[in-house]
Protein backbone atom coordinates (compact mmCIF):
# COMPACT_ATOMS: atom_id res chain seq x y z
CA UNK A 1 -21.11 -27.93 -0.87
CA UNK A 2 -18.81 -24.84 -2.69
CA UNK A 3 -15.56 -26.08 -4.18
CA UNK A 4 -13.21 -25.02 -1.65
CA UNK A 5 -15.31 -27.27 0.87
CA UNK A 6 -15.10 -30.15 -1.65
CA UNK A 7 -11.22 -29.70 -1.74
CA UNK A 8 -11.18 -29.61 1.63
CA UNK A 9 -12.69 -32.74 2.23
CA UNK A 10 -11.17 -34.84 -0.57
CA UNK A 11 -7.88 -33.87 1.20
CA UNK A 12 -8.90 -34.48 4.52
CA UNK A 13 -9.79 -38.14 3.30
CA UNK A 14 -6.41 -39.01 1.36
CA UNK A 15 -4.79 -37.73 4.88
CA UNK A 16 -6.76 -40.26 7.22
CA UNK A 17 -5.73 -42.83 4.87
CA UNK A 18 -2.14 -42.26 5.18
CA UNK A 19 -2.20 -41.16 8.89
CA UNK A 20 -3.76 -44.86 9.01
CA UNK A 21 -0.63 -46.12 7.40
CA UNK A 22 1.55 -44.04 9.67
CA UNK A 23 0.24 -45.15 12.49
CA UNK A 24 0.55 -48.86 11.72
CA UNK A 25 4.15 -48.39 10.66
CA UNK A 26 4.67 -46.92 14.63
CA UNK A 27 3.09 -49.60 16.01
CA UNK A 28 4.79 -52.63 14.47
CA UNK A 29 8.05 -50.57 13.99
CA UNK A 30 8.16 -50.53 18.01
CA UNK A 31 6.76 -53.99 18.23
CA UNK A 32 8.94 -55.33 16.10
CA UNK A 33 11.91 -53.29 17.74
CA UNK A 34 11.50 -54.43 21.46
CA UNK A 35 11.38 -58.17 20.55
CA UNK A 36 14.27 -57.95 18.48
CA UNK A 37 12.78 -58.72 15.13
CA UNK A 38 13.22 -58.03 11.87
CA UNK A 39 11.04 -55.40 10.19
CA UNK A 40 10.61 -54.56 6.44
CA UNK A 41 8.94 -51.55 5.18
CA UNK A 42 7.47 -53.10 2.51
CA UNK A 43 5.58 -55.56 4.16
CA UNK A 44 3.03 -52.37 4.84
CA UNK A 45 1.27 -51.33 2.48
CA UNK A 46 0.94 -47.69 2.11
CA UNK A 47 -2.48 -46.14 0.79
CA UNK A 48 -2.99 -46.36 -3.04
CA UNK A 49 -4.47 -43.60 -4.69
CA UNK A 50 -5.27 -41.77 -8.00
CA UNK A 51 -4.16 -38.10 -9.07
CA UNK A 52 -7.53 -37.04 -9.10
CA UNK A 53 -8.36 -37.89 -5.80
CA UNK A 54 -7.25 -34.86 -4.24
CA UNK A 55 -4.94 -32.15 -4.13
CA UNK A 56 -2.82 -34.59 -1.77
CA UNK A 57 -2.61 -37.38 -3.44
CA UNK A 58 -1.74 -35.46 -6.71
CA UNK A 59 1.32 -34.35 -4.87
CA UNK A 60 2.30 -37.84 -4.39
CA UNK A 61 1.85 -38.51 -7.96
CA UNK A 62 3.30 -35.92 -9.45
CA UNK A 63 6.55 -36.48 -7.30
CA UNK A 64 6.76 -40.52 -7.39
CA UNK A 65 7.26 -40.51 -3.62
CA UNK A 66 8.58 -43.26 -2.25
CA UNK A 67 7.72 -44.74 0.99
CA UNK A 68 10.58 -42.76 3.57
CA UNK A 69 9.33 -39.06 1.65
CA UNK A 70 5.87 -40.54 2.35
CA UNK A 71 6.60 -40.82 5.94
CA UNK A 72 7.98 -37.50 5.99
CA UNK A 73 5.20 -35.69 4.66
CA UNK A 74 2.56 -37.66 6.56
CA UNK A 75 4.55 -37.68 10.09
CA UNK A 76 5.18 -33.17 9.62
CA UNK A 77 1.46 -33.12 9.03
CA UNK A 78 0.46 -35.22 12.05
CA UNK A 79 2.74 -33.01 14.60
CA UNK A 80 0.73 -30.51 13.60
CA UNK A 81 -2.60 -32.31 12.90
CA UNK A 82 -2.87 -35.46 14.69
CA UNK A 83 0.00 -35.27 17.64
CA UNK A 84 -1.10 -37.87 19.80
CA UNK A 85 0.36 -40.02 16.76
CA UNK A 86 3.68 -39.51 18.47
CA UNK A 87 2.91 -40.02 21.89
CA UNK A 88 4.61 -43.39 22.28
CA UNK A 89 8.10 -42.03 21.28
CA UNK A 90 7.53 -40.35 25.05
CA UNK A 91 8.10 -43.92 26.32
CA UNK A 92 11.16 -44.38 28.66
CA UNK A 93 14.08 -46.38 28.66
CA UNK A 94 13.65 -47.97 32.50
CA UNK A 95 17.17 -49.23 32.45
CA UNK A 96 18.56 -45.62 32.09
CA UNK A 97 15.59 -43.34 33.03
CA UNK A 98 15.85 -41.35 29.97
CA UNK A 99 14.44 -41.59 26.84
CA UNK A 100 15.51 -44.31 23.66
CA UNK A 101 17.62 -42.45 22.12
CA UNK A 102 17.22 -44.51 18.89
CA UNK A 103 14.12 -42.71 18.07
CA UNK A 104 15.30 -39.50 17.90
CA UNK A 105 12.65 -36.54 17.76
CA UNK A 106 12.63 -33.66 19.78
CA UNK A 107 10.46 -32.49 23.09
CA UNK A 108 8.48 -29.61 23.10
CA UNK A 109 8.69 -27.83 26.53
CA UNK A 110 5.67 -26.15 26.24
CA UNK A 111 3.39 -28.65 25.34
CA UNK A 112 5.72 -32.17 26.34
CA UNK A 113 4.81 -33.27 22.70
CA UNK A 114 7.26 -35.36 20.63
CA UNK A 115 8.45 -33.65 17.64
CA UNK A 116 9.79 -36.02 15.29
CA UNK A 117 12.84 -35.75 13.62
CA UNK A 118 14.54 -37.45 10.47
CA UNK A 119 16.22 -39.55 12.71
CA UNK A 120 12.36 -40.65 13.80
CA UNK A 121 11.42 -41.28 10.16
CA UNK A 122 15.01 -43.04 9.56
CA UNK A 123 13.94 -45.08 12.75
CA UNK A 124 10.65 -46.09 11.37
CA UNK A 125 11.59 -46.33 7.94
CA UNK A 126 15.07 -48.43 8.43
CA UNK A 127 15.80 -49.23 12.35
CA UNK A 128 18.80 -49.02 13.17
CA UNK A 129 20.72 -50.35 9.53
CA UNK A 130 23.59 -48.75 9.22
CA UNK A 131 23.68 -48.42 5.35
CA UNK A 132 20.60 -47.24 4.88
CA UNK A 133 20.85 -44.33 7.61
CA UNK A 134 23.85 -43.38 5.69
CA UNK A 135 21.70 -43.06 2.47
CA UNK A 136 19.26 -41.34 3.30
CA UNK A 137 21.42 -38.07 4.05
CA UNK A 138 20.76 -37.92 0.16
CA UNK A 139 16.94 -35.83 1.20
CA UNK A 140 19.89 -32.89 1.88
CA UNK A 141 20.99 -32.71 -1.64
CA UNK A 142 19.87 -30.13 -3.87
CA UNK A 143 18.27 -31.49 -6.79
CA UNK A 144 16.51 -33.78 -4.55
CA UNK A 145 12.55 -33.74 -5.44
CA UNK A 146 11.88 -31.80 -1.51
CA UNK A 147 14.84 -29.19 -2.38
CA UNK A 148 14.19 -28.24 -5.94
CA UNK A 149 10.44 -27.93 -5.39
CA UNK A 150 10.67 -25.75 -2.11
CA UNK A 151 8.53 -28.85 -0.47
CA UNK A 152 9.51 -29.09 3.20
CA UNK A 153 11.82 -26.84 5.74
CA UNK A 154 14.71 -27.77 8.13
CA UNK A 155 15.18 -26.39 11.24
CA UNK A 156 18.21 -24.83 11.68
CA UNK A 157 21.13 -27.46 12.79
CA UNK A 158 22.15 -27.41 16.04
CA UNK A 159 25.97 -27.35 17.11
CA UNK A 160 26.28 -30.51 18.42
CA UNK A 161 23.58 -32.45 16.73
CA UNK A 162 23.40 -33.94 13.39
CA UNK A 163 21.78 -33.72 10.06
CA UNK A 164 18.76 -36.27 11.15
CA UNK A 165 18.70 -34.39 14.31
CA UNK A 166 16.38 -31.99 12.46
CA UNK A 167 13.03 -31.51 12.88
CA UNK A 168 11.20 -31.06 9.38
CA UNK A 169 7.76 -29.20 8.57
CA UNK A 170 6.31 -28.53 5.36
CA UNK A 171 6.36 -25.89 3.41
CA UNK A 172 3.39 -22.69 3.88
CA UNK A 173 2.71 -23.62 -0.06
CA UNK A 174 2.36 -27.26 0.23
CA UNK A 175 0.94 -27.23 3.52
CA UNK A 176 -2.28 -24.94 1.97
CA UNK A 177 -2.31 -26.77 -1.22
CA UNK A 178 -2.95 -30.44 0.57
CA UNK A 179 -4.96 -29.14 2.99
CA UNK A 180 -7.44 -26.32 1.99
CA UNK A 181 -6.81 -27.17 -2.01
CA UNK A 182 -5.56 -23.37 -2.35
CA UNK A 183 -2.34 -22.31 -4.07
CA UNK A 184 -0.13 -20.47 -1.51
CA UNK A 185 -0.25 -16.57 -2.07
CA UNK A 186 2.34 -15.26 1.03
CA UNK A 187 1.22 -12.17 2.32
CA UNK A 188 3.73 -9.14 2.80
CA UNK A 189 5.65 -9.52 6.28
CA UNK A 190 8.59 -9.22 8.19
CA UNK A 191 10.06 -12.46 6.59
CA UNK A 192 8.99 -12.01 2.63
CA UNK A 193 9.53 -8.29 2.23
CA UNK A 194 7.27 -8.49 -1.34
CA UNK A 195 3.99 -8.04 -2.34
CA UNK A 196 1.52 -9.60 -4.59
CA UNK A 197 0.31 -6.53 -7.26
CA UNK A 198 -2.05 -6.83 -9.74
CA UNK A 199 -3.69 -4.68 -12.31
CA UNK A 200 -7.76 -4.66 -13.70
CA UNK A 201 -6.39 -2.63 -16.98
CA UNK A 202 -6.10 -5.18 -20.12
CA UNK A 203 -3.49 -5.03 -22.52
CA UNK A 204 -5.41 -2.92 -25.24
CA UNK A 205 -5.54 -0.04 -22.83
CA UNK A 206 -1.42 0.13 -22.42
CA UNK A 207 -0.43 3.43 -24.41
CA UNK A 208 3.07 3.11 -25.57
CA UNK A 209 5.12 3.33 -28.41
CA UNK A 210 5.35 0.68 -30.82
CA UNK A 211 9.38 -0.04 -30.03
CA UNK A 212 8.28 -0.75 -26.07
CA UNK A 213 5.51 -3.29 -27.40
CA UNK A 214 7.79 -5.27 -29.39
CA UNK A 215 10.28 -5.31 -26.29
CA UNK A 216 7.58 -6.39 -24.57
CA UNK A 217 6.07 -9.02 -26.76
CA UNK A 218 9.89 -10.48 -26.82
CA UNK A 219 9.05 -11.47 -22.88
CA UNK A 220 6.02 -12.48 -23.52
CA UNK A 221 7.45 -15.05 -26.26
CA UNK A 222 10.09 -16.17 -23.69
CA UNK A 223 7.80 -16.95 -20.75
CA UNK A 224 5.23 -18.89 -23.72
CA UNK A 225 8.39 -21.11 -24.78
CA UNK A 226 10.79 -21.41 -21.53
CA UNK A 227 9.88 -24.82 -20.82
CA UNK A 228 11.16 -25.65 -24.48
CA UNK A 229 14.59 -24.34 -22.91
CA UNK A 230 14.47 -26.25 -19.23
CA UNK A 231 13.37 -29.46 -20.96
CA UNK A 232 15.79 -29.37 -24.08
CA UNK A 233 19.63 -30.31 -23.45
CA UNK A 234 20.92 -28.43 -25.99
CA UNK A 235 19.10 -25.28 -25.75
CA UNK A 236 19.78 -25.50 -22.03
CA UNK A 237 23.27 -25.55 -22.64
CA UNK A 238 23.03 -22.58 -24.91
CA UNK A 239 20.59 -20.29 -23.78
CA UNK A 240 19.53 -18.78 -20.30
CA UNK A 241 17.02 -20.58 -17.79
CA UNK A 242 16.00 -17.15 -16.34
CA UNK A 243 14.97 -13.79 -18.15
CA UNK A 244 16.23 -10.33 -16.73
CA UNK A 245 14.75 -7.54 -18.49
CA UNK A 246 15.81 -3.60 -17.00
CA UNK A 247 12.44 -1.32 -17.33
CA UNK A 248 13.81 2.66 -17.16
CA UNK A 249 12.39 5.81 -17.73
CA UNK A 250 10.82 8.45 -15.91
CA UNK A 251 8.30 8.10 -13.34
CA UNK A 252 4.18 7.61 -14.97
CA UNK A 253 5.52 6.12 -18.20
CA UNK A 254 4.30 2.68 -17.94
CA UNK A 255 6.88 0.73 -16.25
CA UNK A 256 4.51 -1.08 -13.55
CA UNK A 257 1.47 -1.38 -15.79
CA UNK A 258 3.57 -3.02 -18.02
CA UNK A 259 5.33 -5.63 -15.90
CA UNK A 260 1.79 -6.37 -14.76
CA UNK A 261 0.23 -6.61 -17.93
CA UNK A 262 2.80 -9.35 -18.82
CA UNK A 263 2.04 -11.21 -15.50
CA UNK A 264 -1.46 -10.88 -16.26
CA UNK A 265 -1.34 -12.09 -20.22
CA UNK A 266 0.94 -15.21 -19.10
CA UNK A 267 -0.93 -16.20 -15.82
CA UNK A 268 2.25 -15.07 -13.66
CA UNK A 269 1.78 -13.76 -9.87
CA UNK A 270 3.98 -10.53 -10.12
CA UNK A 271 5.60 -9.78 -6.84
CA UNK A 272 6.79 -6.37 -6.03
CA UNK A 273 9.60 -6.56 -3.67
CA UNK A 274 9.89 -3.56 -0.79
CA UNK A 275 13.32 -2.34 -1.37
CA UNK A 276 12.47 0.08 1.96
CA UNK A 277 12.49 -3.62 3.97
CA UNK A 278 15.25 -5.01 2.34
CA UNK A 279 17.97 -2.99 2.19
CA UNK A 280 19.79 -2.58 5.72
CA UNK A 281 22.52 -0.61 7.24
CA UNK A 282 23.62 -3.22 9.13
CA UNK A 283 26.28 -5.82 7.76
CA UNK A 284 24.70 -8.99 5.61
CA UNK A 285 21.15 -7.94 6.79
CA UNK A 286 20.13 -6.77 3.07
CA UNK A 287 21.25 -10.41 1.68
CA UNK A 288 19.38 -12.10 4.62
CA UNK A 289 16.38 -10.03 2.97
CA UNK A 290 16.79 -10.91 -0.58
CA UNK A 291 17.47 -14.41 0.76
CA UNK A 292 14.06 -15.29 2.26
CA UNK A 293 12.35 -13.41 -1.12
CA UNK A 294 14.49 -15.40 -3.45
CA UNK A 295 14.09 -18.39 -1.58
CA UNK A 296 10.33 -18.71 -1.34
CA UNK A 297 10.34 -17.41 -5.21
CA UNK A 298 12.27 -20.72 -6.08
CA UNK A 299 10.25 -22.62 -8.40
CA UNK A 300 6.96 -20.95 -7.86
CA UNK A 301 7.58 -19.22 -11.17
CA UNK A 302 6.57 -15.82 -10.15
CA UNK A 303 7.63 -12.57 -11.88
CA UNK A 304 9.94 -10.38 -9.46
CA UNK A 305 9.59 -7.12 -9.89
CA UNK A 306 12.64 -4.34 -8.06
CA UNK A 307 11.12 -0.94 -8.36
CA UNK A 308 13.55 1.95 -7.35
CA UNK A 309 16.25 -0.63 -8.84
CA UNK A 310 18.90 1.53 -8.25
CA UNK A 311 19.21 1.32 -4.67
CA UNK A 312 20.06 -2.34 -5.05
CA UNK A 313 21.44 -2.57 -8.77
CA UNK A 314 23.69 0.52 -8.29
CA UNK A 315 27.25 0.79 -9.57
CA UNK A 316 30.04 -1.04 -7.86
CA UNK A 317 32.67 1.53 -6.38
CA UNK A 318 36.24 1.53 -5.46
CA UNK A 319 36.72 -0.12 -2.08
CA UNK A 320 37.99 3.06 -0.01
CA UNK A 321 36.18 2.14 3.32
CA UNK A 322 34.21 -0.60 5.03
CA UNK A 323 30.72 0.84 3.59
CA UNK A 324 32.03 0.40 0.24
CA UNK A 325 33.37 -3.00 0.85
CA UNK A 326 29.91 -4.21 2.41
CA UNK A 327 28.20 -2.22 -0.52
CA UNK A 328 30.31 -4.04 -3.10
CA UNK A 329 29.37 -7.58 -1.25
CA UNK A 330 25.84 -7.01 -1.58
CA UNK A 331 26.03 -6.11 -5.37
CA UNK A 332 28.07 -9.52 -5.64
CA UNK A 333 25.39 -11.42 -3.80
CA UNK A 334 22.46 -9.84 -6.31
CA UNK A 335 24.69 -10.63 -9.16
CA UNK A 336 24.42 -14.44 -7.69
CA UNK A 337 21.31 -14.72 -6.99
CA UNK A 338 19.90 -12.91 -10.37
CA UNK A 339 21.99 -15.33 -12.60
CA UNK A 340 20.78 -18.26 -10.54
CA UNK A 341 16.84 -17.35 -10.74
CA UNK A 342 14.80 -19.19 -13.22
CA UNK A 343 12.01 -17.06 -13.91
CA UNK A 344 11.45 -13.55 -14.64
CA UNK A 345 13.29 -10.31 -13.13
CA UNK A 346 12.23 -7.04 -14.18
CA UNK A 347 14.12 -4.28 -12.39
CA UNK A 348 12.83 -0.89 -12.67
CA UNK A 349 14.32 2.52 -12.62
CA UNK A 350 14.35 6.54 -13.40
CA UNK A 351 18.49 6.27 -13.28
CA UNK A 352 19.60 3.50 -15.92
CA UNK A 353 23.17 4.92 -16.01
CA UNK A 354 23.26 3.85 -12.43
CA UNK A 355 23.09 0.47 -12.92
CA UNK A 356 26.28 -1.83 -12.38
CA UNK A 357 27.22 -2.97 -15.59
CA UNK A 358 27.70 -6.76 -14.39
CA UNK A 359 24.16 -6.75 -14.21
CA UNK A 360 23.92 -5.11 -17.91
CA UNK A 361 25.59 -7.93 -19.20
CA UNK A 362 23.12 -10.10 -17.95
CA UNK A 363 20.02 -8.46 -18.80
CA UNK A 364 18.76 -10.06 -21.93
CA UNK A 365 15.88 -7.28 -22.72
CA UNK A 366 16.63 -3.40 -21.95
CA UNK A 367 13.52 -0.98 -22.39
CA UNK A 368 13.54 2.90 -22.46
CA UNK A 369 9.88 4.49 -21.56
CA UNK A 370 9.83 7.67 -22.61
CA UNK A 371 7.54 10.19 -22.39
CA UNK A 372 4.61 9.98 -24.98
CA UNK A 373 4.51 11.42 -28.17
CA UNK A 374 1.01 13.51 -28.95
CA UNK A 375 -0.37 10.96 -30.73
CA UNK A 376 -0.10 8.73 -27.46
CA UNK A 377 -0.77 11.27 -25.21
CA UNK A 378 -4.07 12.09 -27.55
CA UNK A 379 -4.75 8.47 -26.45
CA UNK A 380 -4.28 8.55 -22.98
CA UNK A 381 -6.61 11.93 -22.08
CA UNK A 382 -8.93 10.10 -24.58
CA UNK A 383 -9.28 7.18 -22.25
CA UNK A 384 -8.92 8.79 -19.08
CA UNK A 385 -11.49 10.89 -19.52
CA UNK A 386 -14.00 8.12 -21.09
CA UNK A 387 -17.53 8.19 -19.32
CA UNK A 388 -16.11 10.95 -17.10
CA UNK A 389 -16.50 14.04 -19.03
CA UNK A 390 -17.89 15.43 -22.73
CA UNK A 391 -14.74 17.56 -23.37
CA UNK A 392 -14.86 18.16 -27.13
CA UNK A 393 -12.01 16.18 -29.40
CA UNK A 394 -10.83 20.06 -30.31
CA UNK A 395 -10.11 20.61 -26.78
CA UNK A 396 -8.19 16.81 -25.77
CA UNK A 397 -6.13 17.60 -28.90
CA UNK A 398 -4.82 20.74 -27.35
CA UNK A 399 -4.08 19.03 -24.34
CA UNK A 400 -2.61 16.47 -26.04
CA UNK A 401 -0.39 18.97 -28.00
CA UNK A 402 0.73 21.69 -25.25
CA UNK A 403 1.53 19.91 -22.23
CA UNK A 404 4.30 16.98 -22.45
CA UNK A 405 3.26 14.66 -19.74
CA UNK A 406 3.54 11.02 -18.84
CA UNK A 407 0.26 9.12 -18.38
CA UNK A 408 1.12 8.86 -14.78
CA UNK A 409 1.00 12.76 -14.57
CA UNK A 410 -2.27 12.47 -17.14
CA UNK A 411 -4.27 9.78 -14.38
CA UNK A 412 -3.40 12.39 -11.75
CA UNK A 413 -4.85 15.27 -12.96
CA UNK A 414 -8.26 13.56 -14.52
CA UNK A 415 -8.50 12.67 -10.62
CA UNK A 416 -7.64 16.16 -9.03
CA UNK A 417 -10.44 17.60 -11.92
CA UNK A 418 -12.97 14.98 -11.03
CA UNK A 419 -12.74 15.91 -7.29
CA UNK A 420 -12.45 19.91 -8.18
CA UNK A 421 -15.88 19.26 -10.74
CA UNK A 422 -17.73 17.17 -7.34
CA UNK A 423 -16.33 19.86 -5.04
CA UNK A 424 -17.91 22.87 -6.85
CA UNK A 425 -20.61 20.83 -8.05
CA UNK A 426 -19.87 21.46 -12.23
CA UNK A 427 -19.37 19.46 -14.63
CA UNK A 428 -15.68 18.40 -15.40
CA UNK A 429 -14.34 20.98 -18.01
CA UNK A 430 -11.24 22.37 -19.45
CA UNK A 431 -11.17 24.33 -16.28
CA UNK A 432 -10.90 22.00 -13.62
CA UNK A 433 -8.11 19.82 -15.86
CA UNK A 434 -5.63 23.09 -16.23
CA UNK A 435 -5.75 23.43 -12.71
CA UNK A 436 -4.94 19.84 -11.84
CA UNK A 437 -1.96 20.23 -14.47
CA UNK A 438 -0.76 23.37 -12.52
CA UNK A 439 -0.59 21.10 -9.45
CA UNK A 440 0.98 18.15 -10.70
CA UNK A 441 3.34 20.43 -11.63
CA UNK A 442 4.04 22.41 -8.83
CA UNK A 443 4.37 19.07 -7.13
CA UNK A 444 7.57 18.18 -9.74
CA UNK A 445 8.69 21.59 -9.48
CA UNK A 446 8.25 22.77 -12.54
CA UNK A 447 5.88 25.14 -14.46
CA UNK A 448 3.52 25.62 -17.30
CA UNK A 449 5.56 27.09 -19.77
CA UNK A 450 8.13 24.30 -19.02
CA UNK A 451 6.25 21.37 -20.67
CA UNK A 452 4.33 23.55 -23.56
């Protein structure tokens, strides 16, 4: 049996166990309810288990979960698992012909299932005790274990109903990681306009100047020691939870490879986020976008990475219509949401002068790629052209020397000559490489003689 399956099924056991529990809570919670007696959680015992059971029961470890989060996490996984657990909240009340209102839950049209609510896991939890219905509003409050650690979802409240009128459902991450073992990766969509990028280069191959590497290695020092800052009072009164670092330069000088290098060295998922799918013309659509992106980032610890920053980070204007007012709104929002984030933000752009300065002040690390000197650019057609081509040293230090290109500009035109060698069936020479220069050129609009 491969891992995965072995994850699977250690998972799959820790969940029977508890769905056991659950389902013994229903049963003398209504027992005990119709014959007017008293019932006391504790007089169940719920499953015991060790960390290293499985992914599940690690969760419950790791969080100290008492027995009403339990219930929550067991009863959202057997609506979707298991619903027949629910089926004998469809009883009705024959005095009134309508269902017992006490148990709350929902009905789903479709399927006439019972979707429980908190008011359901109040109701099996607590009854009907005042007090303790009262308390456990607390699950709503923001450094509560579910909140801070992205754990479950609400569904959106209702006019007329209440907070326990909610149905609940765990989160995509937790929901893969106690079922199939697997750390939650979202794909890009509609509703998490970013994507998951990741590079197969290693750090020795990044070619730029020794300033940029010791910016860089300054990140990489913060992400190795950030946990000193969370977990120490005083430093976290002093110094910054989150990192923002602004990456600018022209296009081909490293910025990406960079930002993915660091994921890569500090075992960080970098997400790219689409600015084409976030920013709207329509009024609070753009921070709706950066909402869901920010959200789901919360606590996963991933690196966010804005590429064409200035579309989002631009300067703030005089208010002299409603497009600037709106435009000024969503700068205000980013400025928010930046200074709350806890991890990483690298934004990225060919216009730093366009950034807002609010978000200057708050960038803690500000790197300029430039273009790369000959020794580096000696470097980069060195590489490039590795296992590709016998072009004599004489003839890559002439390259290196003449033409004043990026390494972006340098990986296009080693690919344009490779496909020009196969397409005229030579080898790859000096030849085929000033021709893909002319081209990558002519594609920037410029010339030859303008970068010799």
């Amino acid at each position: 049996m491969n891992e995965k399956n072995t994850e699977i099924k250690k998972n799959a056991a820790t969940y029977s166990q508890e769905l056991e529990w659950l389902n013994e809570v229903v049963n003398i919670r209504l027992e005990k309810h119709f014959s007017n007696e008293s019932f006391d959680i504790e007089s169940i015992p719920s499953p015991i288990f060790n960390s290293e059971d499985s992914m599940y029961a690690s969760l419950l470890a790791k969080h100290k979960l008492n027995k009403f989060e339990r219930l929550i996490i067991i009863s959202s996984m057997a609506h979707v698992f298991s619903p027949n657990t629910f089926d004998k909240f469809l009883i009705k009340n024959k005095g009134l012909d309508k269902r017992f209102t006490e148990f709350g839950g929902k009905i789903d049209d479709k399927n006439s299932r019972f979707i429980p609510t908190l008011e359901t896991i109040t109701f099996l939890c607590y009854g009907i005790q005042i007090e303790e219905r009262f308390k456990v509003q607390a699950i709503f409050d923001e450094d509560h274990v579910f909140n801070k650690n992205g754990l479950i979802n609400y569904s959106l409240k209702d006019e007329n109903d209440s907070k326990l009128s909610r149905t609940i459902s765990l989160s995509d991450e937790l929901t893969q990681l106690i079922t199939l073992g697997e750390n939650f990766k979202p794909d890009y969509s509609n509703d998490f306009p970013a994507k998951l990028i990741q590079t197969e280069m290693e750090w020795e191959e990044l070619v730029v100047s020794p300033v940029i590497h010791d910016e860089i290695e300054n990140i990489n020092v913060w992400l190795s020691h950030k946990d000193e800052i969370t977990n120490n009072k005083i430093l976290s009164k002093k110094l910054n939870k989150g990192y923002k670092c602004l990456f600018y330069g022209p296009p081909g000088t490293g910025k990406t490879i960079s930002t993915l290098l660091i994921g890569k060295q500090n075992n960080k998922d970098v997400y790219r986020v689409d600015l084409s799918q976030v920013v709207s013309k329509y009024v609070g659509e753009t921070e709706k976008n950066l909402s869901k992106i920010f959200n789901m980032a919360e606590n996963k610890d991933w690196i966010l990475f804005f590429d064409e920053a200035e579309s989002l980070f631009s300067k703030r204007t005089a208010v002299s219509d409603s497009k600037d007012k709106f435009a000024n709104q969503q700068t205000a929002y980013l400025l928010q949401r930046v200074e709350e984030y806890k991890g990483l933000i690298i934004l990225a752009t060919n216009l730093k002068p366009n950034i807002d300065s609010a978000f200057s002040r708050r960038i803690q690390t500000i790197v300029n790629f430039t273009i790369p000197d000959q020794r580096e650019r000696k470097v980069l057609w060195t590489n490039f052209l590795s296992g590709i081509s016998n072009i004599e040293k004489e003839t890559i230090e002439k390259l290196a020397k003449e033409y004043k290109i990026s390494g972006g500009n340098i990986k296009n035109i080693i690919q344009f000559a490779w496909l020009l060698s196969k397409r005229n069936n030579c080898p790859l020479t000096e030849k085929e490489i000033i021709q893909g220069i002319r081209r990558e050129l002519i594609k920037d609009g410029k010339s030859l003689d303008s970068i010799m």
